[in-house]
PDB file of N, CA and C in Angstrom:
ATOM      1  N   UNK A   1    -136.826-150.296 -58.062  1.00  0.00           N
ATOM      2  CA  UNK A   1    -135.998-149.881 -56.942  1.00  0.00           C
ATOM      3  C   UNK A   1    -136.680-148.736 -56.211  1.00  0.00           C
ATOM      4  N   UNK A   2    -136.525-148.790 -54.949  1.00  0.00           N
ATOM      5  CA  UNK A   2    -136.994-147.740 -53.994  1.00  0.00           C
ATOM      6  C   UNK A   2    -136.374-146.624 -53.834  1.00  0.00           C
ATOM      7  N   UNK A   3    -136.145-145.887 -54.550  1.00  0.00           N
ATOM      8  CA  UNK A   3    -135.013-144.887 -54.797  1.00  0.00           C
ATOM      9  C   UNK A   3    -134.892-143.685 -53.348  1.00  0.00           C
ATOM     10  N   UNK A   4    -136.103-143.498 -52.897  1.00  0.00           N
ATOM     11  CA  UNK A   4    -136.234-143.012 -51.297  1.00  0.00           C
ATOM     12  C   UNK A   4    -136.095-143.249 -50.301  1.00  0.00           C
ATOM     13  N   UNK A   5    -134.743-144.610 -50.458  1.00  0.00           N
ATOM     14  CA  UNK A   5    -133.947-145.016 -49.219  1.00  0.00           C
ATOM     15  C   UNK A   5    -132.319-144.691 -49.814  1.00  0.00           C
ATOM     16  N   UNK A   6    -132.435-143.774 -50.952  1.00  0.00           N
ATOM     17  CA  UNK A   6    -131.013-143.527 -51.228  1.00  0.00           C
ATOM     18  C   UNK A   6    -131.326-141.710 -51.367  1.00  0.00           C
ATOM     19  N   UNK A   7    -132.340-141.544 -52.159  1.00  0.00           N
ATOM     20  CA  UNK A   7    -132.127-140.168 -52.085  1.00  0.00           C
ATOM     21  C   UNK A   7    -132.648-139.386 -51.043  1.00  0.00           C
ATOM     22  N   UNK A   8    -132.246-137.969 -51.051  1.00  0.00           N
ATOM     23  CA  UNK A   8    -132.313-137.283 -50.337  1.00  0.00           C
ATOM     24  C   UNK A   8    -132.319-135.851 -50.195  1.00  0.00           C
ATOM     25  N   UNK A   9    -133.428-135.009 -49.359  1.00  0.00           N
ATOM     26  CA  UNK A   9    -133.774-133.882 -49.876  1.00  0.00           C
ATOM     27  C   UNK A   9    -133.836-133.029 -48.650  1.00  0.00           C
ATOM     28  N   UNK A  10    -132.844-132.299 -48.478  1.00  0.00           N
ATOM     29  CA  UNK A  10    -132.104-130.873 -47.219  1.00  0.00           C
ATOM     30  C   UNK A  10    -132.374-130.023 -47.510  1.00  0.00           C
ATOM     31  N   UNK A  11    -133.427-129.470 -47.185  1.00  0.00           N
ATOM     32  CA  UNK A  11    -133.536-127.300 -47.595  1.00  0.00           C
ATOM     33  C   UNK A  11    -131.908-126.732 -47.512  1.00  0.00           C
ATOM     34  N   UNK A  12    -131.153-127.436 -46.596  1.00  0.00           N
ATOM     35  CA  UNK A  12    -130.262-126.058 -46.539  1.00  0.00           C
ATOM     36  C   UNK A  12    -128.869-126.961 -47.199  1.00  0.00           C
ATOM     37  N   UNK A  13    -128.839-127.930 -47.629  1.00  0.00           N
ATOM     38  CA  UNK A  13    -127.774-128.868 -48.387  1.00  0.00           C
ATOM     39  C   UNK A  13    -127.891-129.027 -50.314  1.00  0.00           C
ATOM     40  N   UNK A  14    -126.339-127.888 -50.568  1.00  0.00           N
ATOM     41  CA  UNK A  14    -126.748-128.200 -52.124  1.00  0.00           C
ATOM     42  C   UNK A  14    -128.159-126.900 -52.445  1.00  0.00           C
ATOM     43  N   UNK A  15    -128.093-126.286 -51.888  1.00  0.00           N
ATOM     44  CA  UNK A  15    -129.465-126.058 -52.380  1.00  0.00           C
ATOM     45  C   UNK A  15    -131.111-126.432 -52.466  1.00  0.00           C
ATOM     46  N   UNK A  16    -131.289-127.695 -51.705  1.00  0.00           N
ATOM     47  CA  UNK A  16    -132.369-128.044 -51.409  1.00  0.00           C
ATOM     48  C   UNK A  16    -132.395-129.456 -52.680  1.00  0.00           C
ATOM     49  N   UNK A  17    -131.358-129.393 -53.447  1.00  0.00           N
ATOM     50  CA  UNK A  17    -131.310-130.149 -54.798  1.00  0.00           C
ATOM     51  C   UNK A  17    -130.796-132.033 -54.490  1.00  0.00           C
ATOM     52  N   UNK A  18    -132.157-132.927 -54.932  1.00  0.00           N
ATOM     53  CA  UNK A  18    -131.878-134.115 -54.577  1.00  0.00           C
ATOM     54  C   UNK A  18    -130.297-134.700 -54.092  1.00  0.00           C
ATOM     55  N   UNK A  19    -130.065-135.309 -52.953  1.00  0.00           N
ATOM     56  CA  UNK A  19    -128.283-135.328 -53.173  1.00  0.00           C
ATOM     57  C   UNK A  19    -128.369-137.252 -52.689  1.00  0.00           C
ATOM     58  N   UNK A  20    -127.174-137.838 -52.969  1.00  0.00           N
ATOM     59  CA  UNK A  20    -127.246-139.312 -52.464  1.00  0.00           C
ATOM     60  C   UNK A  20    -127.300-139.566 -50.786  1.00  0.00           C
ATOM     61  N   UNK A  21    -128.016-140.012 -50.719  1.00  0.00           N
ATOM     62  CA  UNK A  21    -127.893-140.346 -48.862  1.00  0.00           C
ATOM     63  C   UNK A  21    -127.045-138.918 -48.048  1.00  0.00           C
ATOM     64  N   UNK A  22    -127.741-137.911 -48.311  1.00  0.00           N
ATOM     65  CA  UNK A  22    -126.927-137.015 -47.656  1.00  0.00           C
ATOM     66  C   UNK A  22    -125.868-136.885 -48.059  1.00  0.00           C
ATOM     67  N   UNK A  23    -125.258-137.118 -48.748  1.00  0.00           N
ATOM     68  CA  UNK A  23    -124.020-136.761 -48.846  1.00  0.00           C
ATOM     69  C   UNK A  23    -124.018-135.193 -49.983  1.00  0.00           C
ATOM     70  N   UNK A  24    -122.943-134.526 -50.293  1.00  0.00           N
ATOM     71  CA  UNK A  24    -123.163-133.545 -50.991  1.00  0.00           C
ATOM     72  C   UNK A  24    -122.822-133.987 -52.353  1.00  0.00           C
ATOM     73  N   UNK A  25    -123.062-134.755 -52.717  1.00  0.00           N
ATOM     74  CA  UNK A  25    -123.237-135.273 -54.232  1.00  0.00           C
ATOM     75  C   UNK A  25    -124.531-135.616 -54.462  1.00  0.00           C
ATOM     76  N   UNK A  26    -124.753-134.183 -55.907  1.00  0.00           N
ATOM     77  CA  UNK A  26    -126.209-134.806 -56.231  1.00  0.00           C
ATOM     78  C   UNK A  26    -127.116-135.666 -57.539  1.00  0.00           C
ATOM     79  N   UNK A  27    -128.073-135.798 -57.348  1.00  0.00           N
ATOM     80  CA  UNK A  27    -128.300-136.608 -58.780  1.00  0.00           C
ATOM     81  C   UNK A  27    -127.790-136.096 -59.554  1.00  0.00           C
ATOM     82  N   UNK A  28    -127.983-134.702 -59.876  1.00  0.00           N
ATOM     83  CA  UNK A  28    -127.632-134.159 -61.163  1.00  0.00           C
ATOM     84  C   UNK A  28    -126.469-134.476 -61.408  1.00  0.00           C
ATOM     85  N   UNK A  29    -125.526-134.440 -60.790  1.00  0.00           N
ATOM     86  CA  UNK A  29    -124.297-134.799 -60.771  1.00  0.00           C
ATOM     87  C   UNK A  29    -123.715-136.300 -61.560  1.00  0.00           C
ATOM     88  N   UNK A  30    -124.280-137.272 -60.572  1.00  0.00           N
ATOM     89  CA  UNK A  30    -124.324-138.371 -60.941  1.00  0.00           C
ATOM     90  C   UNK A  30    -124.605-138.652 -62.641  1.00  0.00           C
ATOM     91  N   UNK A  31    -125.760-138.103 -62.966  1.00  0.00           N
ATOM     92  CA  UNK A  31    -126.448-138.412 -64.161  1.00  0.00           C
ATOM     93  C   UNK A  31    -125.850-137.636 -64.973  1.00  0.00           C
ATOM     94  N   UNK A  32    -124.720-136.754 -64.683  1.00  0.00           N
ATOM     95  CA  UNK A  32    -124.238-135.594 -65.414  1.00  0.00           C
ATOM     96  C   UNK A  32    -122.782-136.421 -65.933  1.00  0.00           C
ATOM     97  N   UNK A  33    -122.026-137.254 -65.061  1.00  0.00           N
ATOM     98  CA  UNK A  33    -121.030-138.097 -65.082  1.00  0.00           C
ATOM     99  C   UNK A  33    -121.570-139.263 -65.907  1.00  0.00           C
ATOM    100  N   UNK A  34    -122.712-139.597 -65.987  1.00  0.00           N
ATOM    101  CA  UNK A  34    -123.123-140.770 -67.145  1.00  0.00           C
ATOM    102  C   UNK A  34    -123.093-140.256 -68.326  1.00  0.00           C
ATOM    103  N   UNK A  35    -123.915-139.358 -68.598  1.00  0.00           N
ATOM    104  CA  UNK A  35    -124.697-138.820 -69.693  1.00  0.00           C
ATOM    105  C   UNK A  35    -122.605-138.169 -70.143  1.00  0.00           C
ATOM    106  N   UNK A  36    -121.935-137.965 -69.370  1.00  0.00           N
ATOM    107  CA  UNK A  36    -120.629-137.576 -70.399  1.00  0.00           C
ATOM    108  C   UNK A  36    -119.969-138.667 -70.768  1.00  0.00           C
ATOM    109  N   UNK A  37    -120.505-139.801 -69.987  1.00  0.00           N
ATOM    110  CA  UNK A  37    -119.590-141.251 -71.041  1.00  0.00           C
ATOM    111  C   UNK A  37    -118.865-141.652 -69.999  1.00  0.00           C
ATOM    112  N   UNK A  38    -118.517-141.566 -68.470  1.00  0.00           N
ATOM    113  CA  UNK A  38    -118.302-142.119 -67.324  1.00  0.00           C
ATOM    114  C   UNK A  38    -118.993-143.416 -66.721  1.00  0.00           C
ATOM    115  N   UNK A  39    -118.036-144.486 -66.866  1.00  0.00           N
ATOM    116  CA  UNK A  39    -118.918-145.698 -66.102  1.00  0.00           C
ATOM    117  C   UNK A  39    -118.703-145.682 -64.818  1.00  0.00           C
ATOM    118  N   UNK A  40    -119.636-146.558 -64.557  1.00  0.00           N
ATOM    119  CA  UNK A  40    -120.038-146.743 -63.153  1.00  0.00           C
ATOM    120  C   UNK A  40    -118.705-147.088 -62.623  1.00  0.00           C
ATOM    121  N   UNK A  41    -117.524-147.474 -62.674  1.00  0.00           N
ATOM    122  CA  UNK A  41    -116.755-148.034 -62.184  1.00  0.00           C
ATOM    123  C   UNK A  41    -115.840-146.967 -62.093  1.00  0.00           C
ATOM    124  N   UNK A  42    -115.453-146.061 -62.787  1.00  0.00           N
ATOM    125  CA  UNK A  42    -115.127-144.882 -62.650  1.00  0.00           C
ATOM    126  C   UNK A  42    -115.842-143.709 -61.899  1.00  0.00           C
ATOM    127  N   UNK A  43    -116.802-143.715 -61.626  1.00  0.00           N
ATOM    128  CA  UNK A  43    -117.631-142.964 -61.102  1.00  0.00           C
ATOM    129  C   UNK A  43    -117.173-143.438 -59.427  1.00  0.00           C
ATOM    130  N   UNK A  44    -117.483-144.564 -59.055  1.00  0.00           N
ATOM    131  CA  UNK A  44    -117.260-145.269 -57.561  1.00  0.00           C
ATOM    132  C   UNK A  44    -115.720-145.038 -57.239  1.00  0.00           C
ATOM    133  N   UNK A  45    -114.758-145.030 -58.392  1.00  0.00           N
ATOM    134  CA  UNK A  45    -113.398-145.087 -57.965  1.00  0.00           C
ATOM    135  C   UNK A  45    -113.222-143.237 -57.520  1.00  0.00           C
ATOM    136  N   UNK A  46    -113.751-142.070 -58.534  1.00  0.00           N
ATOM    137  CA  UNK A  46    -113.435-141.209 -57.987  1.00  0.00           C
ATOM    138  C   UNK A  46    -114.479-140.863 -56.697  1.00  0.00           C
ATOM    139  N   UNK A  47    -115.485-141.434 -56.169  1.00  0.00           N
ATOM    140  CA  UNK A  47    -116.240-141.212 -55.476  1.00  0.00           C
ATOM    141  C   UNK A  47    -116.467-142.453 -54.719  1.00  0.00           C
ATOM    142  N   UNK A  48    -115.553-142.690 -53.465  1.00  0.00           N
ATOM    143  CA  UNK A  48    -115.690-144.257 -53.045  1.00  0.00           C
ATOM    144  C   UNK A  48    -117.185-143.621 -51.774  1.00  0.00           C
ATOM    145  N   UNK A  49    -117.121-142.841 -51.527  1.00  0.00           N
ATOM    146  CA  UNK A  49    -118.502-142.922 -50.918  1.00  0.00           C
ATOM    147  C   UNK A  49    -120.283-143.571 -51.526  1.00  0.00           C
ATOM    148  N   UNK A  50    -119.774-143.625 -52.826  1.00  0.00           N
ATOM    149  CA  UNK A  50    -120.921-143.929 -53.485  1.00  0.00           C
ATOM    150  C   UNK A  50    -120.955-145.313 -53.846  1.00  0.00           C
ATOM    151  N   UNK A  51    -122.447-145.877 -54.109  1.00  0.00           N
ATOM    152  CA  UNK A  51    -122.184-147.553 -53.987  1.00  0.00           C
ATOM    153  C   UNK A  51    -122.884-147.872 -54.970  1.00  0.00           C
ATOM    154  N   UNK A  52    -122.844-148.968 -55.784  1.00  0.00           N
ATOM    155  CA  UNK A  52    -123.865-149.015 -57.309  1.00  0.00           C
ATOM    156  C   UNK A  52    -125.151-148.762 -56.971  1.00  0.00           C
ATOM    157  N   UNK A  53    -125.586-149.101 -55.873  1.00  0.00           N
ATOM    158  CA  UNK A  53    -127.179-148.857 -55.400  1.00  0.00           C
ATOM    159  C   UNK A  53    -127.399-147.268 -55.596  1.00  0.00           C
ATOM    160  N   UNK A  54    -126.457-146.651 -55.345  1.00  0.00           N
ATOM    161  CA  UNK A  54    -126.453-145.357 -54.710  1.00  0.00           C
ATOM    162  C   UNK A  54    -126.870-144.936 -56.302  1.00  0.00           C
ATOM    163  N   UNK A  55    -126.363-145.126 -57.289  1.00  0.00           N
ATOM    164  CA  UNK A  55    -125.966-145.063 -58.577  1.00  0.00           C
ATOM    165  C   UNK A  55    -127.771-145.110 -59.731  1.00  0.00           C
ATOM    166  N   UNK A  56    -127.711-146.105 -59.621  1.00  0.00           N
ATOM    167  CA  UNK A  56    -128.617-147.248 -59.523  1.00  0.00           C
ATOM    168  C   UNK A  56    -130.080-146.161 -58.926  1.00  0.00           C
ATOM    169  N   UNK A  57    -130.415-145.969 -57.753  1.00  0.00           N
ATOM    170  CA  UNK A  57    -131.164-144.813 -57.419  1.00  0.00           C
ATOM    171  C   UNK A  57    -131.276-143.301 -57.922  1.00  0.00           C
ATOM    172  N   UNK A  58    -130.001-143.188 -58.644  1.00  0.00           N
ATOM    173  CA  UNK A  58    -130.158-142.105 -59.154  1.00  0.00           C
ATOM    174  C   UNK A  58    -131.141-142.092 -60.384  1.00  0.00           C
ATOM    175  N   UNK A  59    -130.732-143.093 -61.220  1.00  0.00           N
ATOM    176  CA  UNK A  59    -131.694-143.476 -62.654  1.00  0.00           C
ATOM    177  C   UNK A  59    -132.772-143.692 -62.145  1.00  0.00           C
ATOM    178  N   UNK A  60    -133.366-144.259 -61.254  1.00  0.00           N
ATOM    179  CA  UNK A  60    -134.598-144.755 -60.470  1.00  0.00           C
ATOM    180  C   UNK A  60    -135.640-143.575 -60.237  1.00  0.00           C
ATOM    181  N   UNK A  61    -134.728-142.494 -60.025  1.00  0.00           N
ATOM    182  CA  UNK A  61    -135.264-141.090 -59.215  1.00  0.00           C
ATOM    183  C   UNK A  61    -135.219-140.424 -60.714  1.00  0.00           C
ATOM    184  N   UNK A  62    -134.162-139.805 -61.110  1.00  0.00           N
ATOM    185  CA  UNK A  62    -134.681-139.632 -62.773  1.00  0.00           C
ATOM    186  C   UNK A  62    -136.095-140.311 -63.708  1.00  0.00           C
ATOM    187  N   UNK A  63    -135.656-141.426 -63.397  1.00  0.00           N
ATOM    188  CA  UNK A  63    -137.137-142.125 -64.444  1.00  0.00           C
ATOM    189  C   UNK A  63    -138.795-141.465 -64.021  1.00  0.00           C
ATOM    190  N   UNK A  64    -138.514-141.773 -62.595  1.00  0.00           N
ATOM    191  CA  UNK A  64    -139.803-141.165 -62.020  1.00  0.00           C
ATOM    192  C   UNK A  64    -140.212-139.882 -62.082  1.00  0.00           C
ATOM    193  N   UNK A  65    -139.412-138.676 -62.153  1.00  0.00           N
ATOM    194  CA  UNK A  65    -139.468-137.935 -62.556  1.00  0.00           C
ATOM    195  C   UNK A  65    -139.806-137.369 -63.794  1.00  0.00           C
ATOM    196  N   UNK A  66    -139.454-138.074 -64.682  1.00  0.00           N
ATOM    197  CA  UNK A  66    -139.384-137.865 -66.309  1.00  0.00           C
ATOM    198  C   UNK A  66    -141.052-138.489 -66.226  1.00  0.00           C
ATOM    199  N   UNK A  67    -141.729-139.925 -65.297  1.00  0.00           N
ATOM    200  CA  UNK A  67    -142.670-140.306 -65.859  1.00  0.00           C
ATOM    201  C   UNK A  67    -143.604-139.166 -65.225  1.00  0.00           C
ATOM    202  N   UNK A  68    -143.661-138.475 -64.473  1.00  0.00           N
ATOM    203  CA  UNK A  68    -144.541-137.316 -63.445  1.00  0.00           C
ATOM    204  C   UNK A  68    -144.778-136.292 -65.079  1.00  0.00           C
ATOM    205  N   UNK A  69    -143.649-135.685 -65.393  1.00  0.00           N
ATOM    206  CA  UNK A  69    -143.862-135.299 -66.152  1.00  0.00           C
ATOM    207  C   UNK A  69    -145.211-134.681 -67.235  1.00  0.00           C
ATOM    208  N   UNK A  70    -145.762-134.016 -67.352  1.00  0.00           N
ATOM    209  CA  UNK A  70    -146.922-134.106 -68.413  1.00  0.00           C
ATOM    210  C   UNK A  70    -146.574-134.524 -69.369  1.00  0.00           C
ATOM    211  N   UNK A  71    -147.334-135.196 -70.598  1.00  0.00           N
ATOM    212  CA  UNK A  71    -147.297-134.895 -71.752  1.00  0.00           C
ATOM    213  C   UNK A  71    -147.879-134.355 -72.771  1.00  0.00           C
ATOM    214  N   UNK A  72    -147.045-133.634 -73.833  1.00  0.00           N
ATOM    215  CA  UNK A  72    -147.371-132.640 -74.518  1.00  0.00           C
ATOM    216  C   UNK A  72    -147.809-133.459 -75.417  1.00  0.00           C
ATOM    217  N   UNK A  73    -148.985-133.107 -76.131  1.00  0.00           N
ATOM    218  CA  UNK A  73    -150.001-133.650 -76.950  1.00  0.00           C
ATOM    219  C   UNK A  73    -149.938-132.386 -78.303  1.00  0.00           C
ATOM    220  N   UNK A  74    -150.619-132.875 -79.554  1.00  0.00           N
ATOM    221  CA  UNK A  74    -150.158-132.062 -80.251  1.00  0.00           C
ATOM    222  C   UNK A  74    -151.942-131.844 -80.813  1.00  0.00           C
TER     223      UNK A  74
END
């Protein structure tokens, strides 16, 4: 997935901190509502601005991130 037709990055929105299509919801957020045990279907109901893609891009944008990453070698 092309995750840079969903996310999005505002110096002066949020803090400059990835958010979905402009809107003021940001990844962290998103991934913060998974990672506590929130499904996707709950997630869209309290947040009807958001769309599984939207969702969906967030993990997309996480992964890539995590793969940028260095790794620590021992």
């Amino acid at each position: 997935m092309d995750y840079r037709k969903y996310i999005t990055i505002e110096p002066g929105k949020r803090g400059g901190k990835p958010c979905v299509r402009g809107l003021r919801i940001t990844v962290y957020e998103v991934l913060d509502y998974l990672a506590s045990g929130m499904t996707e279907a709950e997630i869209l109901r309290d947040f009807p601005d958001l769309t599984s893609e939207d969702i969906r891009a967030c993990l997309a944008f996480a992964a890539d991130r995590e793969r940028k990453l260095a790794t620590v070698t021992e």
